[in-house]
Structures are given as C-alpha cells and as structure tokens.
PDB file of N, CA and C in Angstrom:
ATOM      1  N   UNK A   1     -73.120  44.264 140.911  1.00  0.00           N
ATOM      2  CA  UNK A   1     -73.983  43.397 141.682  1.00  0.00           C
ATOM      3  C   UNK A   1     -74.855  42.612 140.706  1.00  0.00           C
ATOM      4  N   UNK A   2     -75.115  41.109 141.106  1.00  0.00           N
ATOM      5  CA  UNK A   2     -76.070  40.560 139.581  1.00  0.00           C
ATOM      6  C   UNK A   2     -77.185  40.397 140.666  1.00  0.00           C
ATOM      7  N   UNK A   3     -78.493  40.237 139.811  1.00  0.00           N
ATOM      8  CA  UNK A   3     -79.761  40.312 140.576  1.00  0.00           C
ATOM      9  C   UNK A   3     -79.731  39.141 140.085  1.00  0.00           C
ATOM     10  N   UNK A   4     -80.523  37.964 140.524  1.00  0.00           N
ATOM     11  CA  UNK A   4     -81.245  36.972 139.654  1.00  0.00           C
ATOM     12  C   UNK A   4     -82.328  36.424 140.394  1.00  0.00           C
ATOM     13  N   UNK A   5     -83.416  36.138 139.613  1.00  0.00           N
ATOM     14  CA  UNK A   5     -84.663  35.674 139.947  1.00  0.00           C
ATOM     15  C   UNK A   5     -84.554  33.839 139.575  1.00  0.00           C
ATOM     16  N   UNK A   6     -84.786  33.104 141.098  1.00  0.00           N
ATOM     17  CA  UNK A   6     -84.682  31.837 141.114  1.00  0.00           C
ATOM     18  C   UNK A   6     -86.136  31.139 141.427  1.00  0.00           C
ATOM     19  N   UNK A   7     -86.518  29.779 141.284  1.00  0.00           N
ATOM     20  CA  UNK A   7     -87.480  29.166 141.112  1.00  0.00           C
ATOM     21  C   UNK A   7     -86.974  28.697 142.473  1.00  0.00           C
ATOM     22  N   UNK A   8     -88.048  27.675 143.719  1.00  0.00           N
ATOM     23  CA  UNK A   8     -87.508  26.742 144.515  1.00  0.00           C
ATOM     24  C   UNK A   8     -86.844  25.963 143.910  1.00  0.00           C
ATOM     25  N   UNK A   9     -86.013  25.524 144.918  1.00  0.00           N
ATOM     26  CA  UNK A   9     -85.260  24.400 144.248  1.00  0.00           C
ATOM     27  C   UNK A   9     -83.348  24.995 143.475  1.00  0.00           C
ATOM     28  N   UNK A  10     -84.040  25.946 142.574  1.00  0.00           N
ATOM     29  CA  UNK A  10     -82.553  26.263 142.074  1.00  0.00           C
ATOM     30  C   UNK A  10     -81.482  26.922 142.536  1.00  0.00           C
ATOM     31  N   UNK A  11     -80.426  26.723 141.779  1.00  0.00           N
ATOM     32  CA  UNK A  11     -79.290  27.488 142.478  1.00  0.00           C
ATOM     33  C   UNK A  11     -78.354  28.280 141.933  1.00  0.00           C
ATOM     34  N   UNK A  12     -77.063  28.579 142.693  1.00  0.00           N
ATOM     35  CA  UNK A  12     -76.572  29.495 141.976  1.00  0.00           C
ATOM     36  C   UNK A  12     -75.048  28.578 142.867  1.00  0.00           C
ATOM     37  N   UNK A  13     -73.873  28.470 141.838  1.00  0.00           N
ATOM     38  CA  UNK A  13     -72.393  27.967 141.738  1.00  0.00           C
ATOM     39  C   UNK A  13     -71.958  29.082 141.848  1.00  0.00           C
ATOM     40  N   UNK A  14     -71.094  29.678 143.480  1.00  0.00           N
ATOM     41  CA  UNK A  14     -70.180  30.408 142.848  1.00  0.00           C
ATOM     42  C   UNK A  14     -68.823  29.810 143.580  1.00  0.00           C
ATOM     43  N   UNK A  15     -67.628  29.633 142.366  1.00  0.00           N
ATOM     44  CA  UNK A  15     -66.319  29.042 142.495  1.00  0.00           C
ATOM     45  C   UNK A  15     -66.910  27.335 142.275  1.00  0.00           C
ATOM     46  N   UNK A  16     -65.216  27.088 142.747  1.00  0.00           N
ATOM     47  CA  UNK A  16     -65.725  25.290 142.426  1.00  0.00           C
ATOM     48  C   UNK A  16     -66.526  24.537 143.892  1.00  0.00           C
ATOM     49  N   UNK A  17     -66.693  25.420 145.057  1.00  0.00           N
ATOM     50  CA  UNK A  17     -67.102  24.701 146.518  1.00  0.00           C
ATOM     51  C   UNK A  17     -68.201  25.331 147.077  1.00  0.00           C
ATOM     52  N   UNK A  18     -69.231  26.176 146.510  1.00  0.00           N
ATOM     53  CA  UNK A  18     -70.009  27.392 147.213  1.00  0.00           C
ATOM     54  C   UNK A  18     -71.467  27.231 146.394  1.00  0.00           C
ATOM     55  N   UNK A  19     -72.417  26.468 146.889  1.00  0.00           N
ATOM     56  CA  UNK A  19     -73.272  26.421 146.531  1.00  0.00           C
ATOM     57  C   UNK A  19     -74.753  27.021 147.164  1.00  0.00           C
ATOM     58  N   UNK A  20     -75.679  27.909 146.331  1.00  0.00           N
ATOM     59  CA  UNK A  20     -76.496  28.679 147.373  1.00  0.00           C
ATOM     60  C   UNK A  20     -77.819  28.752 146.621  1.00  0.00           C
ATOM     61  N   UNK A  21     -78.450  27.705 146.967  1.00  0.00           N
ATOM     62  CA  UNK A  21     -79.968  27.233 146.689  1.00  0.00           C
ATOM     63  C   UNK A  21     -81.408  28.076 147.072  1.00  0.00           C
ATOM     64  N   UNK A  22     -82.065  28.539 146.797  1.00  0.00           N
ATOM     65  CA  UNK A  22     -83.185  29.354 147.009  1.00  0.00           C
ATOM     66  C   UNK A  22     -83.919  27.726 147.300  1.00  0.00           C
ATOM     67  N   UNK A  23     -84.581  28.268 148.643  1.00  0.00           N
ATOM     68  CA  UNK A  23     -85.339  26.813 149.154  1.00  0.00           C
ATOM     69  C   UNK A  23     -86.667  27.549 149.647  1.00  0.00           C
ATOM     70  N   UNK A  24     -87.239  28.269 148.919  1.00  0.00           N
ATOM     71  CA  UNK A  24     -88.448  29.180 148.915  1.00  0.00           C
ATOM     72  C   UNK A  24     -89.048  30.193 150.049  1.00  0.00           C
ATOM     73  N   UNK A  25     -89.852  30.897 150.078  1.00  0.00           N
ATOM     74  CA  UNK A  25     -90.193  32.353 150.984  1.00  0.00           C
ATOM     75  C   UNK A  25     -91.474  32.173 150.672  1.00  0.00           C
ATOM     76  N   UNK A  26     -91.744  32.709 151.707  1.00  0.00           N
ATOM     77  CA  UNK A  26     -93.267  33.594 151.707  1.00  0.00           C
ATOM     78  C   UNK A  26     -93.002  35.404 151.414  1.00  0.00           C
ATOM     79  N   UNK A  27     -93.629  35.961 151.412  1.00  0.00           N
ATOM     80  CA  UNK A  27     -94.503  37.762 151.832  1.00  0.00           C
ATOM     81  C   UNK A  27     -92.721  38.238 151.061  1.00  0.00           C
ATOM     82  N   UNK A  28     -92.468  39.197 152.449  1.00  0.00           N
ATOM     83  CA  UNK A  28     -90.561  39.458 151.614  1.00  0.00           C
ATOM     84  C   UNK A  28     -89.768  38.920 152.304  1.00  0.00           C
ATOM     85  N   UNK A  29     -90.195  37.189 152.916  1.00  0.00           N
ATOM     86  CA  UNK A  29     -89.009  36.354 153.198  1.00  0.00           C
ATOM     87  C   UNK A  29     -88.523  35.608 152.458  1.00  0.00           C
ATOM     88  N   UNK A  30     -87.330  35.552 152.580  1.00  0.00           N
ATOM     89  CA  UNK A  30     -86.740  34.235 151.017  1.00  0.00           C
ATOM     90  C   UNK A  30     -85.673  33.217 152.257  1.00  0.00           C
ATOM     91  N   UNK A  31     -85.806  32.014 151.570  1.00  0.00           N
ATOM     92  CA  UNK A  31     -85.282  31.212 152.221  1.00  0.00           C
ATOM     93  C   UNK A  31     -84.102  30.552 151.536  1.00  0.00           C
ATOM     94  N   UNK A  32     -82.637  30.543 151.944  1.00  0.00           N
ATOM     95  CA  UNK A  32     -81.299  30.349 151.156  1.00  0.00           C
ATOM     96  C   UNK A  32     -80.596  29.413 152.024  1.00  0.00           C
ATOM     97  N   UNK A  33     -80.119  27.892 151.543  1.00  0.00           N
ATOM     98  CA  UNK A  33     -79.457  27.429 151.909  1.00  0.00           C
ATOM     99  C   UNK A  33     -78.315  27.219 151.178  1.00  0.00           C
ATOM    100  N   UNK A  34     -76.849  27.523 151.603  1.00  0.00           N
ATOM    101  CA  UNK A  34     -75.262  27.673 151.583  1.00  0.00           C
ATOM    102  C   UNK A  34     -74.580  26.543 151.858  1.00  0.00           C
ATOM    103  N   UNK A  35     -74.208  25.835 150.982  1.00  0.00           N
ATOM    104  CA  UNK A  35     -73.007  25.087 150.842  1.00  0.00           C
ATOM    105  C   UNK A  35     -71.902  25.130 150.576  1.00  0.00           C
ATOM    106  N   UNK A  36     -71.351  25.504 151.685  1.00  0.00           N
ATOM    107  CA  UNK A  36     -69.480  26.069 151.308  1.00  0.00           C
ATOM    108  C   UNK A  36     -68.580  25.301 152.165  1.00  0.00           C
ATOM    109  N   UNK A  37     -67.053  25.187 151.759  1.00  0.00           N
ATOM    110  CA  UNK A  37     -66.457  24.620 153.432  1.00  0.00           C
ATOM    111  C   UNK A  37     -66.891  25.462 154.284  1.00  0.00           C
ATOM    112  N   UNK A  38     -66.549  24.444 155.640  1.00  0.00           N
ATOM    113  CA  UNK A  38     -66.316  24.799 157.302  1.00  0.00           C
ATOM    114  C   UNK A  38     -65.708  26.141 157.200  1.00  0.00           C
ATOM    115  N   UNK A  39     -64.425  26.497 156.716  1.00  0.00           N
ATOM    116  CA  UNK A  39     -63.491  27.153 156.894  1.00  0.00           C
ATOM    117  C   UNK A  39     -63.537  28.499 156.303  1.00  0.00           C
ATOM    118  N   UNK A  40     -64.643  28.745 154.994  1.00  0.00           N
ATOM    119  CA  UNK A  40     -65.606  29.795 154.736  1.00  0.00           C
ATOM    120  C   UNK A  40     -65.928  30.864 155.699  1.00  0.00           C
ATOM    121  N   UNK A  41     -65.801  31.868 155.828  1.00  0.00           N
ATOM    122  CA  UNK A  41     -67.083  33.285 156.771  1.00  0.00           C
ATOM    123  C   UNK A  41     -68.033  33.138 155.889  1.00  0.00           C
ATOM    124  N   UNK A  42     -68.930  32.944 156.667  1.00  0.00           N
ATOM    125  CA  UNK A  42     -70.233  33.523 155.719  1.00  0.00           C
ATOM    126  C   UNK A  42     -70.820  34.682 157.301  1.00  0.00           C
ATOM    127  N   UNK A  43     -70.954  35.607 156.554  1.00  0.00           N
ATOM    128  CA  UNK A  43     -71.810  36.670 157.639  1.00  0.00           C
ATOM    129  C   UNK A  43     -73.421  37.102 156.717  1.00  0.00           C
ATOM    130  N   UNK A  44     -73.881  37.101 158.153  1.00  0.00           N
ATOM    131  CA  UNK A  44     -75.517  38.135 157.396  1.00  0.00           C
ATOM    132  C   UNK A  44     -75.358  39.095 157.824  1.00  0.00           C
ATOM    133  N   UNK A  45     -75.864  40.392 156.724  1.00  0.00           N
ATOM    134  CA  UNK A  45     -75.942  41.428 157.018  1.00  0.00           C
ATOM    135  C   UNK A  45     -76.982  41.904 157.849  1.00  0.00           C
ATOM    136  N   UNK A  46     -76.763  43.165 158.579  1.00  0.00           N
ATOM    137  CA  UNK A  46     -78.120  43.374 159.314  1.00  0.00           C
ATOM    138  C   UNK A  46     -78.977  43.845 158.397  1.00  0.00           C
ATOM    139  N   UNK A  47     -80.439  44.270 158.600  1.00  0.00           N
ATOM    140  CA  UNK A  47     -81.206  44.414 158.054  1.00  0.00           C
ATOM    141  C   UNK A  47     -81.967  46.209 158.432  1.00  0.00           C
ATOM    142  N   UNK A  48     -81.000  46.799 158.169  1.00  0.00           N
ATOM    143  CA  UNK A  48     -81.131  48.351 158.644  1.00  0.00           C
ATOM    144  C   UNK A  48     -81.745  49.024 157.492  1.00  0.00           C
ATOM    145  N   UNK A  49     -83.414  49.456 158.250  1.00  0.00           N
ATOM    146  CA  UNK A  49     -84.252  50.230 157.233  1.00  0.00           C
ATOM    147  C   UNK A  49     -83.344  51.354 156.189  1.00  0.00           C
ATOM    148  N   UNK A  50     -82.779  51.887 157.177  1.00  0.00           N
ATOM    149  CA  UNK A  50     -82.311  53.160 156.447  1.00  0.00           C
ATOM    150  C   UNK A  50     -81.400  53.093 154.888  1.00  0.00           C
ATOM    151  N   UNK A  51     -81.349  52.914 153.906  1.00  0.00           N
ATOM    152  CA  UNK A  51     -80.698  53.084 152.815  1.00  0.00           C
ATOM    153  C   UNK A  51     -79.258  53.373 153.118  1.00  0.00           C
ATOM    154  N   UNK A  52     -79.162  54.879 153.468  1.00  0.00           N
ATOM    155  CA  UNK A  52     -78.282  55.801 153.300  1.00  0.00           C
ATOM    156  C   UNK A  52     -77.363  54.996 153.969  1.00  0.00           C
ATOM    157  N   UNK A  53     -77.009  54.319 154.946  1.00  0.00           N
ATOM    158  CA  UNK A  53     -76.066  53.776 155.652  1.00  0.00           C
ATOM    159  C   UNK A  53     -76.111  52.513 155.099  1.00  0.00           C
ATOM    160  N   UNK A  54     -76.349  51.820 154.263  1.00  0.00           N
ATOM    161  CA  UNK A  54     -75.851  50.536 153.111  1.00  0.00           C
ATOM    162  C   UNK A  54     -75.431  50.995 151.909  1.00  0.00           C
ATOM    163  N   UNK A  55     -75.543  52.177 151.740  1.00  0.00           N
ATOM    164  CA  UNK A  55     -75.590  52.872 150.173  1.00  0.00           C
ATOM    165  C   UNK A  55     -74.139  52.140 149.633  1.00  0.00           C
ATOM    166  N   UNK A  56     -73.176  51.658 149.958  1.00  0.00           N
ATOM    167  CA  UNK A  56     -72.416  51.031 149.485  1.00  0.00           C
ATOM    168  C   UNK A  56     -72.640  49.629 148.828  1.00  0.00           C
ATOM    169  N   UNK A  57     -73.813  49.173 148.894  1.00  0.00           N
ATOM    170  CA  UNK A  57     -74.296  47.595 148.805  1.00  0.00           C
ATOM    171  C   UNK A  57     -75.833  47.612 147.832  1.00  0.00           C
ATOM    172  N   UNK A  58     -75.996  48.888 148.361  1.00  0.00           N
ATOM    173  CA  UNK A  58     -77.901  49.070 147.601  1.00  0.00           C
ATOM    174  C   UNK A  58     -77.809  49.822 146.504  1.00  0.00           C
ATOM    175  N   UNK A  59     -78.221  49.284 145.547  1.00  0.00           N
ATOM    176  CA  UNK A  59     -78.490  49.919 144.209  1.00  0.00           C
ATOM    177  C   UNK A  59     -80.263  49.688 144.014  1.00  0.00           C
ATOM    178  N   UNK A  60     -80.591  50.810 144.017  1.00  0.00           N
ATOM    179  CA  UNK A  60     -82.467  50.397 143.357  1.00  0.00           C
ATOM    180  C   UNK A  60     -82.651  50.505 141.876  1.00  0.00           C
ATOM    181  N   UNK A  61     -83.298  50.006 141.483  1.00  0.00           N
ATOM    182  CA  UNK A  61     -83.243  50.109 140.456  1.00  0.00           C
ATOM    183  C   UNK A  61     -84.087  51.489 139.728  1.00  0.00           C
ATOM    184  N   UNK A  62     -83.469  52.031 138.661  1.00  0.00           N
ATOM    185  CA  UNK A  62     -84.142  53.123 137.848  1.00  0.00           C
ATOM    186  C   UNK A  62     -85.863  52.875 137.876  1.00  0.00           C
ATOM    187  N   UNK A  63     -86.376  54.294 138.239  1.00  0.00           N
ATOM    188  CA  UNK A  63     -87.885  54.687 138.050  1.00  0.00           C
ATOM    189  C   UNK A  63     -88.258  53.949 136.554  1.00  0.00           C
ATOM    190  N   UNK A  64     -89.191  53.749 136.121  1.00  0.00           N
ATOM    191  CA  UNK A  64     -89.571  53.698 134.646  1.00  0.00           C
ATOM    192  C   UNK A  64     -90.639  54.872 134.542  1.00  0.00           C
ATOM    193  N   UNK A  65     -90.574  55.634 133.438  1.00  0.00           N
ATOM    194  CA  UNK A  65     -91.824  56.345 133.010  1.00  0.00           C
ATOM    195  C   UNK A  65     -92.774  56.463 132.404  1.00  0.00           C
ATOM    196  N   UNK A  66     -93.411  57.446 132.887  1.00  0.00           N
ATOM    197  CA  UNK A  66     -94.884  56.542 132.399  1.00  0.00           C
ATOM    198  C   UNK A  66     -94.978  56.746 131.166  1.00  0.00           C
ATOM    199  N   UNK A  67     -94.615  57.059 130.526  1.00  0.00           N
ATOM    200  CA  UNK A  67     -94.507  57.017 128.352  1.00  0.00           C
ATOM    201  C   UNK A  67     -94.677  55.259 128.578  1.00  0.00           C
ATOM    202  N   UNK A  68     -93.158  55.286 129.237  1.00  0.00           N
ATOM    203  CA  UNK A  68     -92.670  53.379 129.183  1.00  0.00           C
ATOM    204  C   UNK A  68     -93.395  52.765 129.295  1.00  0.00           C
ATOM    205  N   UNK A  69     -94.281  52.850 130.846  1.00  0.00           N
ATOM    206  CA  UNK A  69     -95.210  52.011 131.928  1.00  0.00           C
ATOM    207  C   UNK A  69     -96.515  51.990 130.765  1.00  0.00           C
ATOM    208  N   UNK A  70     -96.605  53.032 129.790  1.00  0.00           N
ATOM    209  CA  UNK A  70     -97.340  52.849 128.520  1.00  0.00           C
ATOM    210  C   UNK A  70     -97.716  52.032 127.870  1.00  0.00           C
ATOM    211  N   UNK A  71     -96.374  51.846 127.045  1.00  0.00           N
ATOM    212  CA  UNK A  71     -95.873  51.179 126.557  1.00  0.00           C
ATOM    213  C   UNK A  71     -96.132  50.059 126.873  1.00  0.00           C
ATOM    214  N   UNK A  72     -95.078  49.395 127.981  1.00  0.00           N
ATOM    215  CA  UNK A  72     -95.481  47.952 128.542  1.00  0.00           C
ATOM    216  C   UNK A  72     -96.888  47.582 128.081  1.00  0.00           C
ATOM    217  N   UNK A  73     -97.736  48.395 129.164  1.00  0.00           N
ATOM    218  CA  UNK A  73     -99.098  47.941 129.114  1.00  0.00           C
ATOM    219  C   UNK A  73     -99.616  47.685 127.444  1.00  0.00           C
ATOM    220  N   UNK A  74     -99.242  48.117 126.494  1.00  0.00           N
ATOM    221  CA  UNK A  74     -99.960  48.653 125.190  1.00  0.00           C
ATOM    222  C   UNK A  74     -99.531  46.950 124.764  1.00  0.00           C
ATOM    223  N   UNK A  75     -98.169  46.768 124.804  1.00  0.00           N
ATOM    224  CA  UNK A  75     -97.756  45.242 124.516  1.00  0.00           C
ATOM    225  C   UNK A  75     -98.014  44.652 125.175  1.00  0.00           C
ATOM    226  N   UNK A  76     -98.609  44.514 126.376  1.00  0.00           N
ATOM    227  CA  UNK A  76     -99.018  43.380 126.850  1.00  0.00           C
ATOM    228  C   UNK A  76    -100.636  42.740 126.528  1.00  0.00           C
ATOM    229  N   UNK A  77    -101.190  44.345 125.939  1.00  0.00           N
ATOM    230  CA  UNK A  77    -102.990  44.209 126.108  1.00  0.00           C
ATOM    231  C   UNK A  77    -102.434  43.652 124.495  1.00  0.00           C
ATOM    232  N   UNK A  78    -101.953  43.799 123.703  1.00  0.00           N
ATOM    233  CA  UNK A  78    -101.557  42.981 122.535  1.00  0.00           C
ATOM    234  C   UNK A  78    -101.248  41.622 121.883  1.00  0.00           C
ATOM    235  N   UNK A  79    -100.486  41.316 123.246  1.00  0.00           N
ATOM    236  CA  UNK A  79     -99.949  40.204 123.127  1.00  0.00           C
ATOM    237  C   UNK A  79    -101.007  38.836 123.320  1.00  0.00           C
ATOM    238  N   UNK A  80    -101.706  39.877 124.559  1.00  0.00           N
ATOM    239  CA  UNK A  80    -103.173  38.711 125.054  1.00  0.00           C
ATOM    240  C   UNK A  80    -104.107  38.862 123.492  1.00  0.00           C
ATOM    241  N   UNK A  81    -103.876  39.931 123.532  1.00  0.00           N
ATOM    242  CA  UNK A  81    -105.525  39.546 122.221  1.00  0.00           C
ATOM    243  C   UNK A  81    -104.999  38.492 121.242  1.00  0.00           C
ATOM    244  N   UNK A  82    -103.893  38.435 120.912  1.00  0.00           N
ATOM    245  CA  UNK A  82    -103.076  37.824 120.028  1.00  0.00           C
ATOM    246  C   UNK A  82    -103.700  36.302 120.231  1.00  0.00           C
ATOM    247  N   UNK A  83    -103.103  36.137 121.925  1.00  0.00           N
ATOM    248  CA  UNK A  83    -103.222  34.741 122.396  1.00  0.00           C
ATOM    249  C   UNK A  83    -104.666  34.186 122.053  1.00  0.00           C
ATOM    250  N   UNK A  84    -105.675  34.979 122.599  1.00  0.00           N
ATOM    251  CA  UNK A  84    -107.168  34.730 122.552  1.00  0.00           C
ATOM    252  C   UNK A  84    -107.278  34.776 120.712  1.00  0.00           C
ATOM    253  N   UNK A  85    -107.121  35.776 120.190  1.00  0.00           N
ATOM    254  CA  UNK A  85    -107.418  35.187 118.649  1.00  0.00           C
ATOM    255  C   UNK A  85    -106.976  33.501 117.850  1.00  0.00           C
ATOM    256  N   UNK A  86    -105.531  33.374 118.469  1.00  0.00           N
ATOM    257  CA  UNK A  86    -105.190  32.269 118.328  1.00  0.00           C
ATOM    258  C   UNK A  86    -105.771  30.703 119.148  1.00  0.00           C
ATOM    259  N   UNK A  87    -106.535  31.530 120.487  1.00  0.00           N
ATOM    260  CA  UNK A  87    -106.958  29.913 121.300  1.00  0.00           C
ATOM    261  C   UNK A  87    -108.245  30.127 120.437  1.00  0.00           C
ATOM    262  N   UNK A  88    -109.392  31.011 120.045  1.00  0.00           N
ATOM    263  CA  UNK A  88    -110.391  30.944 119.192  1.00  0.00           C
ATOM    264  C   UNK A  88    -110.298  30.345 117.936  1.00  0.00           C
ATOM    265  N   UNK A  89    -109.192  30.450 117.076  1.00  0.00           N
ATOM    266  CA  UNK A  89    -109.048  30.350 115.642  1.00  0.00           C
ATOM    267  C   UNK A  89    -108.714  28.327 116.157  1.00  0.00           C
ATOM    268  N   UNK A  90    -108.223  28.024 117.240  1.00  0.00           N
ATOM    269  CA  UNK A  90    -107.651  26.466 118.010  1.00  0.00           C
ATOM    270  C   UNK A  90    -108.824  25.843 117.929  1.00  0.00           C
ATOM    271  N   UNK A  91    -109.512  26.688 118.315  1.00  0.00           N
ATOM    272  CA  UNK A  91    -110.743  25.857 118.816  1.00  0.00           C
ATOM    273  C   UNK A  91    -112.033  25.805 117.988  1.00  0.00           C
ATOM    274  N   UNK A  92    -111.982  26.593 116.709  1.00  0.00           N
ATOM    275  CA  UNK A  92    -112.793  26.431 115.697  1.00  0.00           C
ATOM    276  C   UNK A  92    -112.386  25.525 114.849  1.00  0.00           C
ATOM    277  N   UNK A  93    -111.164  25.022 114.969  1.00  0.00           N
ATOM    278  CA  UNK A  93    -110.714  24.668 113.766  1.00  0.00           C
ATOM    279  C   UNK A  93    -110.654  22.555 114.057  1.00  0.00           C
TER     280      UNK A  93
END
C-alpha cells in the first residue's frame, strides 16, 4: 500500500487515463477528485469503525518509542536553536 501526503491542488497518475487530485479537507475529511474513463468501476469503501473486518486493507503504522519520541524531540529542540543562532548572527551582521 503507498501512503502519500498531498498539498491542494496535487495529484497522483495512476496508468496512462486515471487521474486523482486531492482538492482539500477540513478536520478528517479529505476531498478527491477522479479522472478516469466512463467505463472504469470506481467504488467507495464503506467506512466501518471496526478494524478487524478491513484488516485486509488497514495497515497502521508501527508505535514509535519513547527512547525514539526522544530522540525526535532532542533534534528538533536542536535544529531550532541552530535556526535562531543563525537568524541572530543575520541580523547582527
């Protein structure tokens, strides 16, 4: 299954006739318009809370732990000081 994270506006080609545009969402609605032939099925799936009965289609993704969730954070509080030393050193100079 590929995940991909789209901007409004962009899209995704699949084959040479099947085009499927993210045309933006609110909260956890997303809005997708499909360009394929007439002669295409396109079906929506239902939207059944339960997991266990899609488990053929749903993959979640792996927990991260908190060593990791650490981590992250440790590079990110890094990365900012970085930025701020560099907009200070911008703006003295």
């Amino acid at each position: 299954m590929l995940k991909l994270s789209l901007k409004e506006g962009e899209y995704v080609n699949i084959g040479d006739n099947i085009r499927v545009v993210y045309a933006g969402g609110s909260g956890k609605n997303g809005r997708l318009m499909i360009d394929a032939p007439r002669e295409m099925n396109i079906s929506r799936s239902n939207n059944d809370p339960n997991p266990e009965k899609r488990k053929d289609t749903y993959y979640p993704e792996p927990k991260i732990s908190e060593e990791a969730q650490h981590e992250i954070k440790k590079i990110i509080w890094n990365e900012r000081q970085k930025k701020a030393k560099q907009a200070k050193a911008d703006k003295n100079a």
